[in-house]
C-alpha atoms as a PDB file:
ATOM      1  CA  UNK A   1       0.000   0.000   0.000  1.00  0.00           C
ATOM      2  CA  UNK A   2       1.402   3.238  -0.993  1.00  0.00           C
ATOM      3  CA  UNK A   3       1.071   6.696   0.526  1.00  0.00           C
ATOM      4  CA  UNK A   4       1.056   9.838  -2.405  1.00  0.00           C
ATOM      5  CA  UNK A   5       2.134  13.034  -1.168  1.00  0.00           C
ATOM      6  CA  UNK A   6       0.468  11.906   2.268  1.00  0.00           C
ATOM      7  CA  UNK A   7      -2.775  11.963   1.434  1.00  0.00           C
ATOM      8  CA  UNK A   8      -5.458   8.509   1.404  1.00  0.00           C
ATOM      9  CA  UNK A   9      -3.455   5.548   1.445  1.00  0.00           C
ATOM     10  CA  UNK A  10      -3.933   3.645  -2.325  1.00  0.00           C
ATOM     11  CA  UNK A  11      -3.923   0.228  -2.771  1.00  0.00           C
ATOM     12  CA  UNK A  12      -2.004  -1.498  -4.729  1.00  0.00           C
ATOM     13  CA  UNK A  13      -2.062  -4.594  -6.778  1.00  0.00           C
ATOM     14  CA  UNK A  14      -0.126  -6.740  -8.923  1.00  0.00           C
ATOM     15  CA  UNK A  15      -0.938  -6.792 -12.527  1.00  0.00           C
ATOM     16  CA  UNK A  16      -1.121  -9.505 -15.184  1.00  0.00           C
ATOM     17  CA  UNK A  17       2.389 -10.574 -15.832  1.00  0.00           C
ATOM     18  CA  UNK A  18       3.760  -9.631 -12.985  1.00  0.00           C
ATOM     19  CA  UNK A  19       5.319 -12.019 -10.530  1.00  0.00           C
ATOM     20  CA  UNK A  20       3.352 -12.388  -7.454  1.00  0.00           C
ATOM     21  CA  UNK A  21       3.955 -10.791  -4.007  1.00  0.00           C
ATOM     22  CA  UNK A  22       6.356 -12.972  -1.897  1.00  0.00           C
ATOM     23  CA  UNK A  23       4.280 -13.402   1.958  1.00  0.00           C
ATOM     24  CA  UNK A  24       4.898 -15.281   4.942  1.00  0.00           C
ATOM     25  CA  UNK A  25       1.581 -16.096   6.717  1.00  0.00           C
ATOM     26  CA  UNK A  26       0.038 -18.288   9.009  1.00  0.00           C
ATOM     27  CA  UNK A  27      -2.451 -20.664   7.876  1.00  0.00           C
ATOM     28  CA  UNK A  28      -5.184 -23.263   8.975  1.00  0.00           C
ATOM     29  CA  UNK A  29      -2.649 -25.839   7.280  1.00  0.00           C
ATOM     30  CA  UNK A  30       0.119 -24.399   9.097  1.00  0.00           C
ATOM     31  CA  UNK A  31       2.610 -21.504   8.249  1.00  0.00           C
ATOM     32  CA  UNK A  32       3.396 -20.732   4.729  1.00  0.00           C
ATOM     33  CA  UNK A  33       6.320 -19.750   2.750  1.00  0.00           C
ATOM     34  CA  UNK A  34       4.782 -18.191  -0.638  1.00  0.00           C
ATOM     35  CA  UNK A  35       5.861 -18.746  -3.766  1.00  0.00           C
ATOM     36  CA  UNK A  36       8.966 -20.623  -1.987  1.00  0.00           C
ATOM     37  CA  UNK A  37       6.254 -23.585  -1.198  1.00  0.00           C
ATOM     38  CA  UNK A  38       4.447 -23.708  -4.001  1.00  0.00           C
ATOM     39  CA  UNK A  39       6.897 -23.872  -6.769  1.00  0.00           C
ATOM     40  CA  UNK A  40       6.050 -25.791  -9.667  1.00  0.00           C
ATOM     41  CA  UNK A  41       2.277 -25.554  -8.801  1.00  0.00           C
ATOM     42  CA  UNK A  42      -0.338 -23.078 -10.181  1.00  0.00           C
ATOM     43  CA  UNK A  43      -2.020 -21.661  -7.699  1.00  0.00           C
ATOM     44  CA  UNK A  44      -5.293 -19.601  -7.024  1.00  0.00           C
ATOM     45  CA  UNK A  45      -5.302 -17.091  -3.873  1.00  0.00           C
ATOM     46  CA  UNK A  46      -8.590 -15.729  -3.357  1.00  0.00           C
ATOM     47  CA  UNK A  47     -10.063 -13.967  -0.349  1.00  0.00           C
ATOM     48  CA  UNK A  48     -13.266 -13.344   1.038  1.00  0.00           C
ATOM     49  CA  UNK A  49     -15.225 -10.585   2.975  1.00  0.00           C
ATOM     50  CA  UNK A  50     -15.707 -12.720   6.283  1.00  0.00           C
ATOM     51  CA  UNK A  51     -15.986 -16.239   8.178  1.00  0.00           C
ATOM     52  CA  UNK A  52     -19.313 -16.872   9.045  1.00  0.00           C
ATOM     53  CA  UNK A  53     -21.112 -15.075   6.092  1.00  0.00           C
ATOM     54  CA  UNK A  54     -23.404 -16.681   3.669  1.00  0.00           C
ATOM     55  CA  UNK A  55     -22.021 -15.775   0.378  1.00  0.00           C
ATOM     56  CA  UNK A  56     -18.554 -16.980   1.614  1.00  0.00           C
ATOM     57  CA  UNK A  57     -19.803 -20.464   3.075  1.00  0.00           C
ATOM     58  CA  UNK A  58     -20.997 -21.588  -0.058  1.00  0.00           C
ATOM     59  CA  UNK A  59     -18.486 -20.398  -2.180  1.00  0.00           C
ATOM     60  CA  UNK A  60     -15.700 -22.467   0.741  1.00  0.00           C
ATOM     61  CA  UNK A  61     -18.417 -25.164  -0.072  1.00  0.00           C
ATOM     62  CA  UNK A  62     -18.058 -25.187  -3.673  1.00  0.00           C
ATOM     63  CA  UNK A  63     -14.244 -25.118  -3.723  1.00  0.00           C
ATOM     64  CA  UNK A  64     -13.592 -27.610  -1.486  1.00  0.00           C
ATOM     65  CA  UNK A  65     -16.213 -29.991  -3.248  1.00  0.00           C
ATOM     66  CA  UNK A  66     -13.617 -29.069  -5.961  1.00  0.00           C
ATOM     67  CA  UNK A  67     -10.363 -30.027  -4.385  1.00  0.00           C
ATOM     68  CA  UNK A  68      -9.774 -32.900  -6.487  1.00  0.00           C
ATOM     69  CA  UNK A  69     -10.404 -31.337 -10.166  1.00  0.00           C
ATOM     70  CA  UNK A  70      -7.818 -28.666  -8.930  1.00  0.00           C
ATOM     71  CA  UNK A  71      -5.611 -31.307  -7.953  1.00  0.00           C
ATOM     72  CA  UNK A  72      -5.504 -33.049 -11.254  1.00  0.00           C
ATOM     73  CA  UNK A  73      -4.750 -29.259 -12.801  1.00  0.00           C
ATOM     74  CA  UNK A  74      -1.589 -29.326 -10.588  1.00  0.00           C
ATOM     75  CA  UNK A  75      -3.781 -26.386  -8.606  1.00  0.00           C
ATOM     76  CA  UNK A  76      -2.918 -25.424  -5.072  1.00  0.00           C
ATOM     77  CA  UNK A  77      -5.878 -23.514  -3.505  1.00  0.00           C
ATOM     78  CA  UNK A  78      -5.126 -20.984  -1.004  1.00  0.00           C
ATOM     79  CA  UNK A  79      -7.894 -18.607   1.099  1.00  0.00           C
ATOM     80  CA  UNK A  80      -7.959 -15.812   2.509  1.00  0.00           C
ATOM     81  CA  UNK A  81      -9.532 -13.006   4.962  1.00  0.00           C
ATOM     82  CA  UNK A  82      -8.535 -10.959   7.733  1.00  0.00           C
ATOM     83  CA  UNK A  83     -10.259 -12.784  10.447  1.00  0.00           C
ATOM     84  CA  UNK A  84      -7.996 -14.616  13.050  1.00  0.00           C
ATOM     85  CA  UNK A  85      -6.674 -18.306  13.071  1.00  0.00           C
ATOM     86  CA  UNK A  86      -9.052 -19.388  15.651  1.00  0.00           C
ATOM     87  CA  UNK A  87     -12.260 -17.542  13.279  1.00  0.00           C
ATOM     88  CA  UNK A  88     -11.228 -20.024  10.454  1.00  0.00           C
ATOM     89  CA  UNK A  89     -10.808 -22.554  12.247  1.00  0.00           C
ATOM     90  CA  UNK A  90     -14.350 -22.611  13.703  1.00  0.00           C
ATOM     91  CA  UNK A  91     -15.537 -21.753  10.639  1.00  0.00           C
ATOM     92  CA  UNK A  92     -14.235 -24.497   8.268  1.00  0.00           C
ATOM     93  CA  UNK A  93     -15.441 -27.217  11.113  1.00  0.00           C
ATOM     94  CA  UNK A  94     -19.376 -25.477  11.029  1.00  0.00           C
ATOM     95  CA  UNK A  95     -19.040 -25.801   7.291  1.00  0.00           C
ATOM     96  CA  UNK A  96     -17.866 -29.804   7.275  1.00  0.00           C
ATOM     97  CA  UNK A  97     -21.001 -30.469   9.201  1.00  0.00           C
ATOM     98  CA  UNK A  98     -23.244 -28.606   6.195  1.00  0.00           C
ATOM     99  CA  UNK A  99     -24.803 -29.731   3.060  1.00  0.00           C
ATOM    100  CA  UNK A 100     -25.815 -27.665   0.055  1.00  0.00           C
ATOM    101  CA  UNK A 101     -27.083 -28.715  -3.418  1.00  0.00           C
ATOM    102  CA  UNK A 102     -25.333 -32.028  -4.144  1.00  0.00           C
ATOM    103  CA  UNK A 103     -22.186 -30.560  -1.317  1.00  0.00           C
ATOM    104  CA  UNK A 104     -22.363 -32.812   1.675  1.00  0.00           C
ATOM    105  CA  UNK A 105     -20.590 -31.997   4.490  1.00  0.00           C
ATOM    106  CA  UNK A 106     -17.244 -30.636   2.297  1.00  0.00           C
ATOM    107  CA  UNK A 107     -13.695 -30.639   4.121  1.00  0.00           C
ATOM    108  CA  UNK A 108     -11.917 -28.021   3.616  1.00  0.00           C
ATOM    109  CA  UNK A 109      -8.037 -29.140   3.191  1.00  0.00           C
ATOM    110  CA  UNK A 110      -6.581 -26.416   1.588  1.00  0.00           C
ATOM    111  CA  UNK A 111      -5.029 -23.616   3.788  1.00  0.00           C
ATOM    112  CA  UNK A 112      -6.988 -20.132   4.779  1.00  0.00           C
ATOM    113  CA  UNK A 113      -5.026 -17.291   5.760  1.00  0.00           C
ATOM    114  CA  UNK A 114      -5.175 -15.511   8.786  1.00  0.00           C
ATOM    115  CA  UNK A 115      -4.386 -12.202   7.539  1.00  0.00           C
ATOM    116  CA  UNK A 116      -5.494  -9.565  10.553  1.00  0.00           C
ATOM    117  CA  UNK A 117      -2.536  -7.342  10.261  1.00  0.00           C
ATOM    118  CA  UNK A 118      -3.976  -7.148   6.685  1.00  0.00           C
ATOM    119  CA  UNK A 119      -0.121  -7.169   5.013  1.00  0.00           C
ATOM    120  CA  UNK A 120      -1.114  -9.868   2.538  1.00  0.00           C
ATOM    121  CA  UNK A 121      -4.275  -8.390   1.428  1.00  0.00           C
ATOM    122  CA  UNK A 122      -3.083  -4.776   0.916  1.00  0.00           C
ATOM    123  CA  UNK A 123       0.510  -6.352  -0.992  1.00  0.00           C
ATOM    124  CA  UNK A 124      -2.356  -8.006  -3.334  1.00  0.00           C
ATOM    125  CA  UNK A 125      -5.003  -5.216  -3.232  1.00  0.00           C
ATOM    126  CA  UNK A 126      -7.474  -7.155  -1.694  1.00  0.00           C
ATOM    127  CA  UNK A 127      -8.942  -4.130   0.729  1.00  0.00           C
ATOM    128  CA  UNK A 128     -10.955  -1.778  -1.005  1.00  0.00           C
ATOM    129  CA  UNK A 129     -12.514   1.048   0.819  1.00  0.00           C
ATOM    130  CA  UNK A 130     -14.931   2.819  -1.715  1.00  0.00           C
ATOM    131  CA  UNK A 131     -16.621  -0.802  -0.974  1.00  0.00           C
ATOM    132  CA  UNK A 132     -17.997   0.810   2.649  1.00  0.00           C
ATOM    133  CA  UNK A 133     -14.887  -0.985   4.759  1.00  0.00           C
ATOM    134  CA  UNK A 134     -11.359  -0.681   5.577  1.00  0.00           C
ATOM    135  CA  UNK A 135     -10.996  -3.373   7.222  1.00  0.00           C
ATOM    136  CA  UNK A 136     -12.171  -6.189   4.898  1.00  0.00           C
ATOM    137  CA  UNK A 137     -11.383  -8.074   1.945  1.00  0.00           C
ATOM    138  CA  UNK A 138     -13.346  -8.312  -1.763  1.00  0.00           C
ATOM    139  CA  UNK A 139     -13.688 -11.280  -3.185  1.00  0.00           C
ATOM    140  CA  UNK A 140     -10.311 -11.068  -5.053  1.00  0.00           C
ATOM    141  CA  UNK A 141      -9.286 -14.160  -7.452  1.00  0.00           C
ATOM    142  CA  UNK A 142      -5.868 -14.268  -8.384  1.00  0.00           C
ATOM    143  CA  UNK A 143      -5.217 -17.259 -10.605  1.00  0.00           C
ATOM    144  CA  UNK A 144      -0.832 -17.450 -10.345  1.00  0.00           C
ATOM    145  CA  UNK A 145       1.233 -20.036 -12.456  1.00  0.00           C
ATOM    146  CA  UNK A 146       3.471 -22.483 -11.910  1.00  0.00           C
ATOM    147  CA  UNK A 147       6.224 -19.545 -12.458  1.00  0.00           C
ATOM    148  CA  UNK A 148       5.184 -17.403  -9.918  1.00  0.00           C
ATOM    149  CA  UNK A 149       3.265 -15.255 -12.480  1.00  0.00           C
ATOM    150  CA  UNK A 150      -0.175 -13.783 -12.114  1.00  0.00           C
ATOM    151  CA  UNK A 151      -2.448 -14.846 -14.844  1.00  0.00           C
ATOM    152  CA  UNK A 152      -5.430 -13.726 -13.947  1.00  0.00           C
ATOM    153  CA  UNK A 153      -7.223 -11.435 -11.735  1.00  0.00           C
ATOM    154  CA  UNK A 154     -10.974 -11.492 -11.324  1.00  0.00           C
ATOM    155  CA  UNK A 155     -12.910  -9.123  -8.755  1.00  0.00           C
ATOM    156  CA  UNK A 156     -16.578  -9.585  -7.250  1.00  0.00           C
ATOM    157  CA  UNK A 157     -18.582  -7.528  -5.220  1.00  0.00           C
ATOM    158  CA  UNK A 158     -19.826  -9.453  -1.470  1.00  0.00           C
ATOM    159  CA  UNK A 159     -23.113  -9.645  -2.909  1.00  0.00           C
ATOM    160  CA  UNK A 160     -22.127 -12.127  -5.715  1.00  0.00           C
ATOM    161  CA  UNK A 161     -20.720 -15.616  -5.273  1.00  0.00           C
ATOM    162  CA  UNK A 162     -18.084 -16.518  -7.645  1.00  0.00           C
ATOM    163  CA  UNK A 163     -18.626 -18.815 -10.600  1.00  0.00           C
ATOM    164  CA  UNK A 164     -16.189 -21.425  -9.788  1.00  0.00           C
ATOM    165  CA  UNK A 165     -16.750 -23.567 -13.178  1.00  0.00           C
ATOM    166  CA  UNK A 166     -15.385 -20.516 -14.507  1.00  0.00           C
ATOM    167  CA  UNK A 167     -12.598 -20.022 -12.296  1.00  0.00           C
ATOM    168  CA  UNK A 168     -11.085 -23.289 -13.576  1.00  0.00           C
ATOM    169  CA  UNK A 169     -12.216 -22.569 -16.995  1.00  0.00           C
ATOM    170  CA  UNK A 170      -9.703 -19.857 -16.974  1.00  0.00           C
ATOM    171  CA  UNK A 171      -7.152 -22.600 -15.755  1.00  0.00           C
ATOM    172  CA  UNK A 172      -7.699 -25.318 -18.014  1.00  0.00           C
ATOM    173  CA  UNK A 173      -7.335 -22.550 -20.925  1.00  0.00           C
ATOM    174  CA  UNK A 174      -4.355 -20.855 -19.790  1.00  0.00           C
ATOM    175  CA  UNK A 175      -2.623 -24.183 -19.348  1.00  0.00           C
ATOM    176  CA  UNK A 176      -3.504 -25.459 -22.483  1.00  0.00           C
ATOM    177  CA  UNK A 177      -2.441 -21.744 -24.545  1.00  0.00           C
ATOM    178  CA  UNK A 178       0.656 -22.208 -22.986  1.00  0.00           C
ATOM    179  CA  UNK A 179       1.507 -26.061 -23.952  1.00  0.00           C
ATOM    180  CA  UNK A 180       0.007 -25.803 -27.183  1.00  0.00           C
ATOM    181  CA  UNK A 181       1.189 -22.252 -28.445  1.00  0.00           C
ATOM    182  CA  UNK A 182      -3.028 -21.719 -29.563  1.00  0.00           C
ATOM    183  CA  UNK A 183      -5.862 -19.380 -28.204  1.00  0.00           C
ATOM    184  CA  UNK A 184      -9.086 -19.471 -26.896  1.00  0.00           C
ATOM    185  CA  UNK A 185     -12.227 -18.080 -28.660  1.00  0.00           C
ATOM    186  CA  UNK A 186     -15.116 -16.499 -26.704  1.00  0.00           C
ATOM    187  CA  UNK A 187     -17.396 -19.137 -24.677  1.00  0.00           C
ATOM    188  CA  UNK A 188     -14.448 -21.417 -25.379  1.00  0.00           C
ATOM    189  CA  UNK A 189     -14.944 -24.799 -23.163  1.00  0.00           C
ATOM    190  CA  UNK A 190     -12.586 -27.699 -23.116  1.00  0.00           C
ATOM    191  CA  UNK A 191     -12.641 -29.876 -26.231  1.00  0.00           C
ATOM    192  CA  UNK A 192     -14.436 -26.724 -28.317  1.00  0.00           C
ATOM    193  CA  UNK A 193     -12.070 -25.510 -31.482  1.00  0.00           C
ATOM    194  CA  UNK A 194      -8.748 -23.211 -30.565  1.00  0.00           C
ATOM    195  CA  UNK A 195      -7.628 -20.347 -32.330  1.00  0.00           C
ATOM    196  CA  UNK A 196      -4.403 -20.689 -34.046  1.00  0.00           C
ATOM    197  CA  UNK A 197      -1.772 -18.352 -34.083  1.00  0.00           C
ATOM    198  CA  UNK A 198      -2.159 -15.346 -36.254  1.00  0.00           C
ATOM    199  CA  UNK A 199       0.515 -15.279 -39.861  1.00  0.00           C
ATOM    200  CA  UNK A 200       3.235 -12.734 -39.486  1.00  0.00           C
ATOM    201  CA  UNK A 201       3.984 -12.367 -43.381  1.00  0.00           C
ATOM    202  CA  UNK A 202       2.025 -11.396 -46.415  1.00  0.00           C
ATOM    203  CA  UNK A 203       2.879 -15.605 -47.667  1.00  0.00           C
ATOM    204  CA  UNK A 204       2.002 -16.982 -44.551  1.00  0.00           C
ATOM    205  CA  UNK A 205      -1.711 -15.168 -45.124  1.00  0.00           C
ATOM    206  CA  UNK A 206      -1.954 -16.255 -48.629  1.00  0.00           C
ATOM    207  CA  UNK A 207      -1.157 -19.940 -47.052  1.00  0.00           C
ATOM    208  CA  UNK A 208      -3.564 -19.941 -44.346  1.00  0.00           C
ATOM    209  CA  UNK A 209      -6.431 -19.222 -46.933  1.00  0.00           C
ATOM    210  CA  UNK A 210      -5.559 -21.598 -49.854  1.00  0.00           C
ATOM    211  CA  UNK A 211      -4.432 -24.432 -47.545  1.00  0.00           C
ATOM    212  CA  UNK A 212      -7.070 -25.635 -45.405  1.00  0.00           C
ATOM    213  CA  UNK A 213      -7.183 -28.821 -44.539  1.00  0.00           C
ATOM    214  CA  UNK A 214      -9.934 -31.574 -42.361  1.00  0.00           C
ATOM    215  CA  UNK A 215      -8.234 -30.227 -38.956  1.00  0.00           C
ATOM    216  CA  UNK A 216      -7.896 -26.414 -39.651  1.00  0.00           C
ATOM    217  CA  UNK A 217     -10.436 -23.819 -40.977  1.00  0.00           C
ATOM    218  CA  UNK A 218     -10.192 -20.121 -41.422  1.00  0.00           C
ATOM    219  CA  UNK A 219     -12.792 -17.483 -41.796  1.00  0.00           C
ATOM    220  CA  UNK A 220      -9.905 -15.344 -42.937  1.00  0.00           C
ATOM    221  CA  UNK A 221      -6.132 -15.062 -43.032  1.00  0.00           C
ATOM    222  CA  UNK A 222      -5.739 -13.584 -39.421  1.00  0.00           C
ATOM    223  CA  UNK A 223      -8.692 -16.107 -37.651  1.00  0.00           C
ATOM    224  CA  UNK A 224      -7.662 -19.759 -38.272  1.00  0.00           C
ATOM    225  CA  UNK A 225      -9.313 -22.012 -36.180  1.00  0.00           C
ATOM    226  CA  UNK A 226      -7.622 -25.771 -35.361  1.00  0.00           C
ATOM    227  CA  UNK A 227     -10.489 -28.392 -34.808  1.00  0.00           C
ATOM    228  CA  UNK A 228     -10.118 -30.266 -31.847  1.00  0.00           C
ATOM    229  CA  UNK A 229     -12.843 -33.147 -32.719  1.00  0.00           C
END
């Protein structure tokens, strides 16, 4: 968090590309070391307004009926909020005892953050006061790969629960862009068409119109598509 000319404090966060804040913090899985512990794994930090609050159980619900899909993505999930240790703890044992939709009784076994001094969620722009408090996190999504680079960055007012199919939409398509060197179109979902990368000279246009073939289509020399079925 910066102070300009010392007026309002302004938060700060990273931006896409960036490598992630390095953070030390205490955890419901025990104390973390981040990126340092995570390296090698993609990981999505997201925080929430508050234990105990509707919107939040269900989304902690949702994720942790997850766990195992982010698992196979090589995904380490990782809460946060600036209620203490204790708070979370509490929290995440009301929640196993819950059941919601087709969710019964979830365990959560990914950490949650006890950030009360706030040092996490101000390094990540997580605290935004317009919102009515100071002293509170947004739903922040921060989707971070296996490089220690931020991907992603979604936002959500408390009101609105995230979409969490699209949350790992976002995953499965940014792992996939970067193995396969494609693109994803609008709506894309897994096993829809990619877009292929665009020609960089005047003959490599000419070639992606006249050669066409049963796997790749083009609606014109800068919009190739590769068919993936």
């Amino acid at each position: 968090m910066e102070n300009i000319n010392n007026t309002q404090p302004v938060n700060t966060l990273p931006l896409i590309g960036d490598k992630a804040p390095a953070f030390k913090a205490n955890t419901t899985q025990g104390p973390i070391n981040f990126p340092e512990d995570f390296k090698g794994k993609w990981v999505i930090l997201f925080s929430h307004p508050a234990d105990f609050t509707p919107v939040c159980t269900t989304e902690f619900m949702t994720f942790a009926s997850m766990q195992e899909e982010f698992d196979a993505l090589n995904v380490q999930l990782i809460g946060l909020s600036v209620d203490s240790i204790h708070s979370h703890i509490a929290w995440l044992r009301r929640i196993q005892e819950l059941e919601w939709k087709n969710i019964k009784k979830p365990e959560v076994k990914f950490p949650l953050i006890d950030d009360v001094s706030m040092e996490v969620s101000h390094k990540y722009g997580m605290i935004h006061p317009s919102t009515g408090s100071t002293t509170s996190a947004v739903r922040a999504v921060f989707i971070i790969d296996d490089k220690g680079v931020v991907r992603t960055i979604l936002y959500y007012p408390a009101s609105t629960g995230r979409n969490f199919d699209e949350i790992k939409r976002i995953v499965v398509a940014l792992q996939k862009a970067d193995k396969e060197t494609i693109a994803t179109p609008a709506d894309w979902r897994p096993g829809d068409d990619v877009i292929m990368p665009a020609p960089g000279t005047c003959g490599a246009a000419k070639d992606a119109i006249q050669n066409q073939s049963d796997d790749k289509y083009c609606l014109d020399w800068f919009l190739c598509f590769r068919k993936e079925k």
